[in-house]
C-alpha atoms as a PDB file:
ATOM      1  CA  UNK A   1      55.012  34.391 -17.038  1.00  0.00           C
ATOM      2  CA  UNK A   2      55.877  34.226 -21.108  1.00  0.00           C
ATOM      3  CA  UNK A   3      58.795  32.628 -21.312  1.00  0.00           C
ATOM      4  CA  UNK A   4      61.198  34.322 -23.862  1.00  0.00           C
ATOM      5  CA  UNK A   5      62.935  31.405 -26.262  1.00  0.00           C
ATOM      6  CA  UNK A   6      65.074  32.725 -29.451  1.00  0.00           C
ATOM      7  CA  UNK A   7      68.428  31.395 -30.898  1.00  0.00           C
ATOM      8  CA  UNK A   8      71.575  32.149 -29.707  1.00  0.00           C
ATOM      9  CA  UNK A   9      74.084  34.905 -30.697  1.00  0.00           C
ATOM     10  CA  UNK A  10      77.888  35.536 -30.677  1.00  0.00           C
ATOM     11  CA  UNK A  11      76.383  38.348 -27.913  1.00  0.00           C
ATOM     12  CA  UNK A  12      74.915  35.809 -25.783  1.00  0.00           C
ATOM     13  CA  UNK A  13      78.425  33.927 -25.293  1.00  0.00           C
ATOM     14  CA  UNK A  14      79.062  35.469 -22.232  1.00  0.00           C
ATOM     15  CA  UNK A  15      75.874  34.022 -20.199  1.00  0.00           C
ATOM     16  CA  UNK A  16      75.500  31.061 -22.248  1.00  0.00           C
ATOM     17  CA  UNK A  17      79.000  30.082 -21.775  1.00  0.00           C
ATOM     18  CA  UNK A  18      78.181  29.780 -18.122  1.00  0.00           C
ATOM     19  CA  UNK A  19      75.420  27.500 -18.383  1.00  0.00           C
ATOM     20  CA  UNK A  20      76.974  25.578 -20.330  1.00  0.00           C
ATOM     21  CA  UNK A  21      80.038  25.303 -18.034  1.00  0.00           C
ATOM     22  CA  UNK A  22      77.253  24.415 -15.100  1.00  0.00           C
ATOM     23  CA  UNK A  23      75.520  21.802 -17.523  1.00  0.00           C
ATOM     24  CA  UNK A  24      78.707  20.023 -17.828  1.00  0.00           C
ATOM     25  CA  UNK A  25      79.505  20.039 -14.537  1.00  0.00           C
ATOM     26  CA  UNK A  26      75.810  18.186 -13.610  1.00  0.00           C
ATOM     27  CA  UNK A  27      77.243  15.712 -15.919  1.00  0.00           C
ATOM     28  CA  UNK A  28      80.620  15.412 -13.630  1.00  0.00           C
ATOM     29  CA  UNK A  29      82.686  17.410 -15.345  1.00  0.00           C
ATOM     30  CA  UNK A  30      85.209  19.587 -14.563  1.00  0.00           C
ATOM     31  CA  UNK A  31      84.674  23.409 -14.672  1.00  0.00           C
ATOM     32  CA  UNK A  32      86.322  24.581 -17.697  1.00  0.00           C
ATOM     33  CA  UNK A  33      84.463  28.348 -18.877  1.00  0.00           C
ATOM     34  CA  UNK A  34      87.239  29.178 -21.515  1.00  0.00           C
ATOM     35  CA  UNK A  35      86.608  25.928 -23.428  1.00  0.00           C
ATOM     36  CA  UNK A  36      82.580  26.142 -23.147  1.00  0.00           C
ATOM     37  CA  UNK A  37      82.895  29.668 -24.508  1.00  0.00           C
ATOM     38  CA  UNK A  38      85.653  28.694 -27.585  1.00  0.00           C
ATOM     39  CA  UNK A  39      83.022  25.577 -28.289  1.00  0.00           C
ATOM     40  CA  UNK A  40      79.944  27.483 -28.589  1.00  0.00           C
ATOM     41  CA  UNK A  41      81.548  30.201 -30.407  1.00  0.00           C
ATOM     42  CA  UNK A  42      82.614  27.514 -33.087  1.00  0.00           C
ATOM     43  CA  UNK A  43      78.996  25.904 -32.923  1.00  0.00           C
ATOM     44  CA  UNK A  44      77.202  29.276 -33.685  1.00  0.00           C
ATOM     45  CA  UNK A  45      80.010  31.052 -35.968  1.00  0.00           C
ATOM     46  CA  UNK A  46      80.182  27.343 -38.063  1.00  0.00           C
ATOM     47  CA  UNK A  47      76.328  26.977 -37.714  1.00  0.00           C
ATOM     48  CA  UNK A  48      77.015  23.458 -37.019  1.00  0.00           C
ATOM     49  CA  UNK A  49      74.091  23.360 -33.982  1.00  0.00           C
ATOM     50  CA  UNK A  50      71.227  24.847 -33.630  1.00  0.00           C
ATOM     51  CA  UNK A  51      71.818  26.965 -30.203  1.00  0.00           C
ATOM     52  CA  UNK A  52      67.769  28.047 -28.409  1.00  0.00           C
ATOM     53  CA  UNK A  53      68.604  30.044 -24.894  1.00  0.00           C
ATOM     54  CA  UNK A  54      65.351  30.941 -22.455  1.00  0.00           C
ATOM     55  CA  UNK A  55      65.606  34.588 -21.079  1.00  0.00           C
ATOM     56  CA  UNK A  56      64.388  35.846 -18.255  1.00  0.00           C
ATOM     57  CA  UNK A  57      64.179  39.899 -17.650  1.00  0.00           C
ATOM     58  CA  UNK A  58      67.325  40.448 -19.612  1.00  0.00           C
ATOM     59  CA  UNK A  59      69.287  37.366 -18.480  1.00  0.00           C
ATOM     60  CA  UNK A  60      69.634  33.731 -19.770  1.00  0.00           C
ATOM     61  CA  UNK A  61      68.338  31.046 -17.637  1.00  0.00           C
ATOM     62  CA  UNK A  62      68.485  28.071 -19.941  1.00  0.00           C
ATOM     63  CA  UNK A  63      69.228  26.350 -23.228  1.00  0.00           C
ATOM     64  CA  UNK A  64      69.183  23.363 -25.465  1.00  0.00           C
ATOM     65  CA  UNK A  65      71.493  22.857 -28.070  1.00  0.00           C
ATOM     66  CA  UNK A  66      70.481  20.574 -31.553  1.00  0.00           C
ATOM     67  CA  UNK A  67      72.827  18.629 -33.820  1.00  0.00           C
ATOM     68  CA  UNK A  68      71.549  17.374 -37.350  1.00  0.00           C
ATOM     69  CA  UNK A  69      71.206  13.751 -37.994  1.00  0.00           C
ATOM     70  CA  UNK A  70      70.124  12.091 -40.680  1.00  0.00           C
ATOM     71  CA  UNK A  71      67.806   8.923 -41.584  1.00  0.00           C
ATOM     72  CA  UNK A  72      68.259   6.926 -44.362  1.00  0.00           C
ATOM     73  CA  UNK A  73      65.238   4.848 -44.088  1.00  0.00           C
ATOM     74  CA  UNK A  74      63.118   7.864 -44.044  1.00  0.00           C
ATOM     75  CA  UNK A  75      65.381   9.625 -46.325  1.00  0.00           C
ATOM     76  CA  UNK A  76      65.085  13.027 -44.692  1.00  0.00           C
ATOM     77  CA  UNK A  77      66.901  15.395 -41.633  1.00  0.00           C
ATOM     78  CA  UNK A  78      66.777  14.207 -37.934  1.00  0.00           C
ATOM     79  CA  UNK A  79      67.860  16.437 -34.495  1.00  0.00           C
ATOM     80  CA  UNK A  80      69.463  15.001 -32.152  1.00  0.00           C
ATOM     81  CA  UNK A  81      68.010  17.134 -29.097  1.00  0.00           C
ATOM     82  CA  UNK A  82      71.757  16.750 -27.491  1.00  0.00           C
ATOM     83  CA  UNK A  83      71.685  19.559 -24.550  1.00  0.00           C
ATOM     84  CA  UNK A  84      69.244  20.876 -22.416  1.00  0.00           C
ATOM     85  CA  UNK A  85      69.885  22.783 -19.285  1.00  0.00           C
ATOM     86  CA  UNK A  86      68.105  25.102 -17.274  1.00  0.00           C
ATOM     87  CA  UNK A  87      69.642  26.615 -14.239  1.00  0.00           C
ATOM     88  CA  UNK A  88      68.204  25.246 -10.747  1.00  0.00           C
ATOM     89  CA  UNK A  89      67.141  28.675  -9.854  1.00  0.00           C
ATOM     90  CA  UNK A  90      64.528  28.693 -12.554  1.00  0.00           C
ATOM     91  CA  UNK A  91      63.545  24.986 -12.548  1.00  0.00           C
ATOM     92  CA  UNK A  92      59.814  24.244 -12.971  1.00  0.00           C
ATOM     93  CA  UNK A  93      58.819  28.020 -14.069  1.00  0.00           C
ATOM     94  CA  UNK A  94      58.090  25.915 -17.836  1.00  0.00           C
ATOM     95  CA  UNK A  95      61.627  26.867 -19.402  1.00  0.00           C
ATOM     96  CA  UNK A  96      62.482  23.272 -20.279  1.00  0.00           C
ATOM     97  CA  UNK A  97      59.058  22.695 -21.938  1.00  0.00           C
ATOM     98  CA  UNK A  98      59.461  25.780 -24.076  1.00  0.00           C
ATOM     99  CA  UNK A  99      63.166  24.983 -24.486  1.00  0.00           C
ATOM    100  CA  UNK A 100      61.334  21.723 -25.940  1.00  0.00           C
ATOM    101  CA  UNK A 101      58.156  23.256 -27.861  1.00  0.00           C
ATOM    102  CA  UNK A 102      60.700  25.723 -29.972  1.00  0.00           C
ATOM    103  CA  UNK A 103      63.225  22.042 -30.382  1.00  0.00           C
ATOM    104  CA  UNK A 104      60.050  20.588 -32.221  1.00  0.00           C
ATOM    105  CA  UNK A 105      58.876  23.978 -34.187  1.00  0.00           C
ATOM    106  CA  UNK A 106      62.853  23.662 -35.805  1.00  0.00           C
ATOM    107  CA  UNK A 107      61.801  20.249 -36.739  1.00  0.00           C
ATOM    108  CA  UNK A 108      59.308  21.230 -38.254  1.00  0.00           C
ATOM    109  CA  UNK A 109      60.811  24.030 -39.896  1.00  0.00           C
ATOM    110  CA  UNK A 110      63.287  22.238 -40.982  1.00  0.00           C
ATOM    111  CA  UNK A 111      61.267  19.380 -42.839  1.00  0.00           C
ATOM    112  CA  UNK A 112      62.501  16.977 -40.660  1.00  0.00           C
ATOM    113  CA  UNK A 113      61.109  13.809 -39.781  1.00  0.00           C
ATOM    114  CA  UNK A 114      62.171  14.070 -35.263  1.00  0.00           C
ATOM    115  CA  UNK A 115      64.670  14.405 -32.657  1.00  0.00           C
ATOM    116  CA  UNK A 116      66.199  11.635 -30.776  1.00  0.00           C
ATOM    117  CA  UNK A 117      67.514  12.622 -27.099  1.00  0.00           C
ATOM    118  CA  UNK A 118      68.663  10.457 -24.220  1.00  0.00           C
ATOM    119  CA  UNK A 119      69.239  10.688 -20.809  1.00  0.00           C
ATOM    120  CA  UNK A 120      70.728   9.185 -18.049  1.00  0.00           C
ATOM    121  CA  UNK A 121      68.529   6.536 -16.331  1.00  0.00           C
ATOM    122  CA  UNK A 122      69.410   8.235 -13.103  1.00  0.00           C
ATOM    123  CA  UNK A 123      68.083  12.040 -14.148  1.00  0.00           C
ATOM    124  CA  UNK A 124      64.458  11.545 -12.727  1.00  0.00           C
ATOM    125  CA  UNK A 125      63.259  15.318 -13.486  1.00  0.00           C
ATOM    126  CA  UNK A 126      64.443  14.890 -17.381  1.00  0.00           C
ATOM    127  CA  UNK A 127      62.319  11.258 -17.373  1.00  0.00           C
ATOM    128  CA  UNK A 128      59.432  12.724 -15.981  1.00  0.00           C
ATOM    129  CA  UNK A 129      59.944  15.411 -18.225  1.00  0.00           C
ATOM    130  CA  UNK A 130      60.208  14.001 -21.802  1.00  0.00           C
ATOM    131  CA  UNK A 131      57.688  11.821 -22.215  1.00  0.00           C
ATOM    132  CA  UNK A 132      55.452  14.710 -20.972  1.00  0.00           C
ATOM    133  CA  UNK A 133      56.270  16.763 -23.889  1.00  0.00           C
ATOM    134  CA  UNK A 134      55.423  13.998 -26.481  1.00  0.00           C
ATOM    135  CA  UNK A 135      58.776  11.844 -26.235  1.00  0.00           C
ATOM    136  CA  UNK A 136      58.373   7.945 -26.396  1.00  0.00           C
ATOM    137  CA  UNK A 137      61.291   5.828 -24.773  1.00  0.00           C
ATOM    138  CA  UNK A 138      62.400   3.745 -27.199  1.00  0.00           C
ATOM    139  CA  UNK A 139      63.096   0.201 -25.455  1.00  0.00           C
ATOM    140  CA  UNK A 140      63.078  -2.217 -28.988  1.00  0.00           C
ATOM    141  CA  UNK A 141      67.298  -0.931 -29.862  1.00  0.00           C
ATOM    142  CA  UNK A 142      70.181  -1.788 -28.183  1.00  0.00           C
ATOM    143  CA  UNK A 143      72.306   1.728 -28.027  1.00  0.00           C
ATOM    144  CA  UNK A 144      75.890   1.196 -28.139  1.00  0.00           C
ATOM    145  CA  UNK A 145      78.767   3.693 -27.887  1.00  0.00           C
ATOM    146  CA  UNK A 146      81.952   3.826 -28.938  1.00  0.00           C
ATOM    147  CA  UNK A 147      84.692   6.156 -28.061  1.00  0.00           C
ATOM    148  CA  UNK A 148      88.166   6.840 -28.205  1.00  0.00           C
ATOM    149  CA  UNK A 149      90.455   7.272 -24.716  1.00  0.00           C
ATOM    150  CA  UNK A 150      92.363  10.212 -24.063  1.00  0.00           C
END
């Protein structure tokens, strides 16, 4: 099966704004489709991400979503690969790979120098995943967050 990967449109809102809404919710959060579809309207009609969506026979089935970063040591563009979901229904059919292979063909595009992504110690299919499609874990930093309560 080719899988079909091309950036998202204001057209694909609908379906993407579902998988989305199920992405979040793998992360614990709550359901919330109006606000997934007002966010990724902003991120594609700002062109502030870089939206890819797998298709499958006319209907969307996955999607990663890229934010630019920069490096100052290497003085050039970074992605942060910041989303990537496919839906469990098409789970290891290759989506998430290709999702992956058309993340690095923007860096490259882009004349960038990578993409940083993490994970959750805990998601086992995205840990077996990454470092088969070229990603090294990164164990010399110490990642700290900071973040402001609502």
């Amino acid at each position: 099966m080719k899988n079909n990967i091309r950036k998202a449109t204001q057209e694909d809102l609908a379906q993407l704004s579902k998988l989305f809404d199920e992405y979040r919710m793998f992360y614990h959060k709550t359901s919330d489709l109006s606000g997934a579809q007002q966010f990724l309207s902003e991120r594609i009609e700002k062109k502030d991400s870089e939206i890819f969506v797998a298709e499958n026979e006319g209907k969307l089935v996955g999607f990663t979503q890229l934010y630019p970063l920069f490096s100052s040591t290497r003085m050039k563009r970074y992605w942060l690969l910041n989303d990537l979901y496919v839906n469990s229904n098409f789970r290891g059919k290759g989506f998430s790979k290709a999702l992956i292979e058309e993340a690095k063909e923007l860096c490259r595009t882009s004349n960038s120098c990578g993409m940083y992504l993490e994970t959750s110690k805990e998601n086992m299919i995205g840990n077996q995943l990454y470092p088969s499609a070229g990603f090294k874990k990164y164990d010399e930093v110490n990642f700290y967050e900071w973040t402001i309560e609502l």
